[in-house]
Protein backbone atom coordinates (compact mmCIF):
# COMPACT_ATOMS: atom_id res chain seq x y z
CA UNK A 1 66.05 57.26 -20.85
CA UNK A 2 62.81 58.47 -19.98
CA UNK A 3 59.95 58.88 -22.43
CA UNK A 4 56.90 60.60 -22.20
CA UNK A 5 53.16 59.27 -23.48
CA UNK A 6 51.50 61.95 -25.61
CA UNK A 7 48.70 59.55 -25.23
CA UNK A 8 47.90 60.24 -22.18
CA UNK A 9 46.89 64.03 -23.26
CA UNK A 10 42.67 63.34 -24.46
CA UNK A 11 42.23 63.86 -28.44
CA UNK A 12 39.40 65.98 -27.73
CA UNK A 13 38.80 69.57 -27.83
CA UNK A 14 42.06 72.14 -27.58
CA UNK A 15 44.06 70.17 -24.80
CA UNK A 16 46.52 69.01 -27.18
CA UNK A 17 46.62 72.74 -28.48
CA UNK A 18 47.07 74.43 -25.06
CA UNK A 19 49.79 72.16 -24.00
CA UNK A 20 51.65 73.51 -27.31
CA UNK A 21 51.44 76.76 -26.34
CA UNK A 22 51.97 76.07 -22.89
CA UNK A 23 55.42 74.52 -24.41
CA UNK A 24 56.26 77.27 -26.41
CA UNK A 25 55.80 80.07 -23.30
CA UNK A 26 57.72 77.97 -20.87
CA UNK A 27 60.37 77.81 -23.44
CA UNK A 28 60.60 81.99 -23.21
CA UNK A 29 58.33 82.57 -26.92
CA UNK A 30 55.67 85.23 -27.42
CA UNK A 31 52.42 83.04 -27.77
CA UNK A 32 49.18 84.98 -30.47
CA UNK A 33 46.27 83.60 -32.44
CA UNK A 34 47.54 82.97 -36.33
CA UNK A 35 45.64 85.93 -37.56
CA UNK A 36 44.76 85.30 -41.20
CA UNK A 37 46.12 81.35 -40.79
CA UNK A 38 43.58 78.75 -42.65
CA UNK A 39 44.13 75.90 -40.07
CA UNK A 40 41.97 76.98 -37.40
CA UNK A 41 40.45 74.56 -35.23
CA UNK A 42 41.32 73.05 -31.81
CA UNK A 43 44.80 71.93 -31.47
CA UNK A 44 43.55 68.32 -32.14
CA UNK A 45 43.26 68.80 -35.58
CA UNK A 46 44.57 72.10 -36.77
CA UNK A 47 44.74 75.27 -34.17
CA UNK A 48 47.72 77.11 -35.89
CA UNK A 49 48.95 79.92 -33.60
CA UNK A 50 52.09 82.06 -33.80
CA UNK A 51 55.09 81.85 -31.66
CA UNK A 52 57.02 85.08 -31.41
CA UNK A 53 61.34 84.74 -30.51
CA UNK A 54 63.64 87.54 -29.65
CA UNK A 55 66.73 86.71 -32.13
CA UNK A 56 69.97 88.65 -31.15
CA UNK A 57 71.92 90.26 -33.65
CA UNK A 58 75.05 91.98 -33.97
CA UNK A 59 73.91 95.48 -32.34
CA UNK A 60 69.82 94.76 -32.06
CA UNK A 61 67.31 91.79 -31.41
CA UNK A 62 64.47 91.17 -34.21
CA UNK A 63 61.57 88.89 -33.88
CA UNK A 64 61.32 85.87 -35.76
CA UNK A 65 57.51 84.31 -35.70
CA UNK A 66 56.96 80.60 -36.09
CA UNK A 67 53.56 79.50 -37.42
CA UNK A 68 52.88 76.66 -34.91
CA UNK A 69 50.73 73.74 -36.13
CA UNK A 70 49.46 71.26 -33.18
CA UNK A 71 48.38 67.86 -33.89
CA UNK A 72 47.47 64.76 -32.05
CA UNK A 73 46.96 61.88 -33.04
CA UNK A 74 49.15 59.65 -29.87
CA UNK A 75 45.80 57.67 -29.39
CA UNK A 76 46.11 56.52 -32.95
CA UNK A 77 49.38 56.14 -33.48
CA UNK A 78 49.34 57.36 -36.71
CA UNK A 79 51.56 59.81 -38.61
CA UNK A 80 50.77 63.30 -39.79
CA UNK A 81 49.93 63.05 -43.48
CA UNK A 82 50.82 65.55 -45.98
CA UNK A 83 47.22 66.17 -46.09
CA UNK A 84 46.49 67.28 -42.47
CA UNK A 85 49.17 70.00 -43.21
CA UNK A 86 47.29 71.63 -46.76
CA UNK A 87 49.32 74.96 -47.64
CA UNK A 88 51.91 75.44 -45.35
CA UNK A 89 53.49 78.39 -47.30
CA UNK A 90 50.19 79.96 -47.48
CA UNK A 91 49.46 79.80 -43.93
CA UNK A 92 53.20 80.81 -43.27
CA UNK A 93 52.19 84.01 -45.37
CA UNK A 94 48.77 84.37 -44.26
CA UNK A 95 50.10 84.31 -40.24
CA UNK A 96 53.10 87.24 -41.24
CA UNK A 97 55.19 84.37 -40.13
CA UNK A 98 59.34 83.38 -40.65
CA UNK A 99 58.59 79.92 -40.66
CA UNK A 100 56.39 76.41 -39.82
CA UNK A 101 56.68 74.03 -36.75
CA UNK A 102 55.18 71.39 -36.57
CA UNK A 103 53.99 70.43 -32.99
CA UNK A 104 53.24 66.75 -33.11
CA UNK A 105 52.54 63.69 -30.85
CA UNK A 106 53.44 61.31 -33.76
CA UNK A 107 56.28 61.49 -36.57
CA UNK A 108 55.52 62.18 -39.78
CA UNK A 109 54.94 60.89 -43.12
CA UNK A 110 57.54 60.30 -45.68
CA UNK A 111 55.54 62.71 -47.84
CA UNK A 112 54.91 65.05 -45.67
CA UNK A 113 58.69 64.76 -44.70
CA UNK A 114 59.40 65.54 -48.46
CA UNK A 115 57.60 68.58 -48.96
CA UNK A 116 58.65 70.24 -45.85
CA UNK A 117 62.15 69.35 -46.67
CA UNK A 118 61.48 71.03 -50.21
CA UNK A 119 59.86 73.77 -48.62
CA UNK A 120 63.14 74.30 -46.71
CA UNK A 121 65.02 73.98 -49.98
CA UNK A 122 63.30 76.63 -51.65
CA UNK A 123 62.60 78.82 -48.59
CA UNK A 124 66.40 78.14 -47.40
CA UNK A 125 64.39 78.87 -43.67
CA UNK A 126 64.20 77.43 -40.59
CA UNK A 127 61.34 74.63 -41.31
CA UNK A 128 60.82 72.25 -38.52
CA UNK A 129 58.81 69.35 -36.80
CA UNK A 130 58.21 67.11 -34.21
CA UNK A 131 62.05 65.62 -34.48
CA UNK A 132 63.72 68.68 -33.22
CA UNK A 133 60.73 69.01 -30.59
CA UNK A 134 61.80 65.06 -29.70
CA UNK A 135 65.49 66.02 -29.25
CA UNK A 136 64.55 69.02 -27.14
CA UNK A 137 62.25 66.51 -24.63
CA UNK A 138 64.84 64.04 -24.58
CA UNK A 139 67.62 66.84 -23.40
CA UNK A 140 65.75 67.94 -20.57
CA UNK A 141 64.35 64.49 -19.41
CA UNK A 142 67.92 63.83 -19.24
């Protein structure tokens, strides 16, 4: 299988952030600033932005907006701490968005594993990070 260096992306300024997005449009979403989202910044170390899907239903399609959080830290090697991710529900709300997804180069940290998984348990949303991303790479590297 095939596997793809994040490190080879630089740390500095928004590359890691435009690559995200990048992602996100070739993958059909609606790509906007976080309006109102705290963790501005380049997409190094915070950038939020919103990623807009067309979800069909029954008779209609609504949009459902992910609150997109880039990091990069491949050079490292290091995980995403709990930390680096400071109030995700608020930034959810702040953004007018569905849900969080985390865009990482790295996995991340058991605690900040447990509180998005007890986000999800309280939210009952769609909560997501890097993993899914991972699964996604490795089914069209395939």
């Amino acid at each position: 299988m095939q596997s793809i260096d994040f490190s080879e992306i630089p740390a500095e300024g928004d590359r890691w952030g435009q690559f995200a997005r990048e992602f996100m449009l070739e993958l059909g979403f609606h790509v906007d600033p976080a309006n109102g989202s705290a963790g501005s910044g380049n997409g190094a170390n915070g950038g939020d932005f919103c990623a807009t899907e067309q979800i069909q239903g029954k008779f209609n399609f609504h949009p459902f907006r992910w609150l997109v959080s880039p990091k990069h830290k491949a050079a490292t090697r290091t995980a995403v701490r709990e930390s680096e991710e400071a109030d995700i529900l608020e930034r959810v709300l702040a953004a007018r968005a569905d849900a969080f997804l985390g865009f990482y180069s790295t996995p991340v940290s058991p605690a900040l594993s447990a509180s998005l998984s007890e986000l999800k348990k309280q939210k009952g949303s769609s909560w997501t990070t890097s993993s899914s991303t991972r699964r996604y790479w490795r089914g069209i590297l395939r």
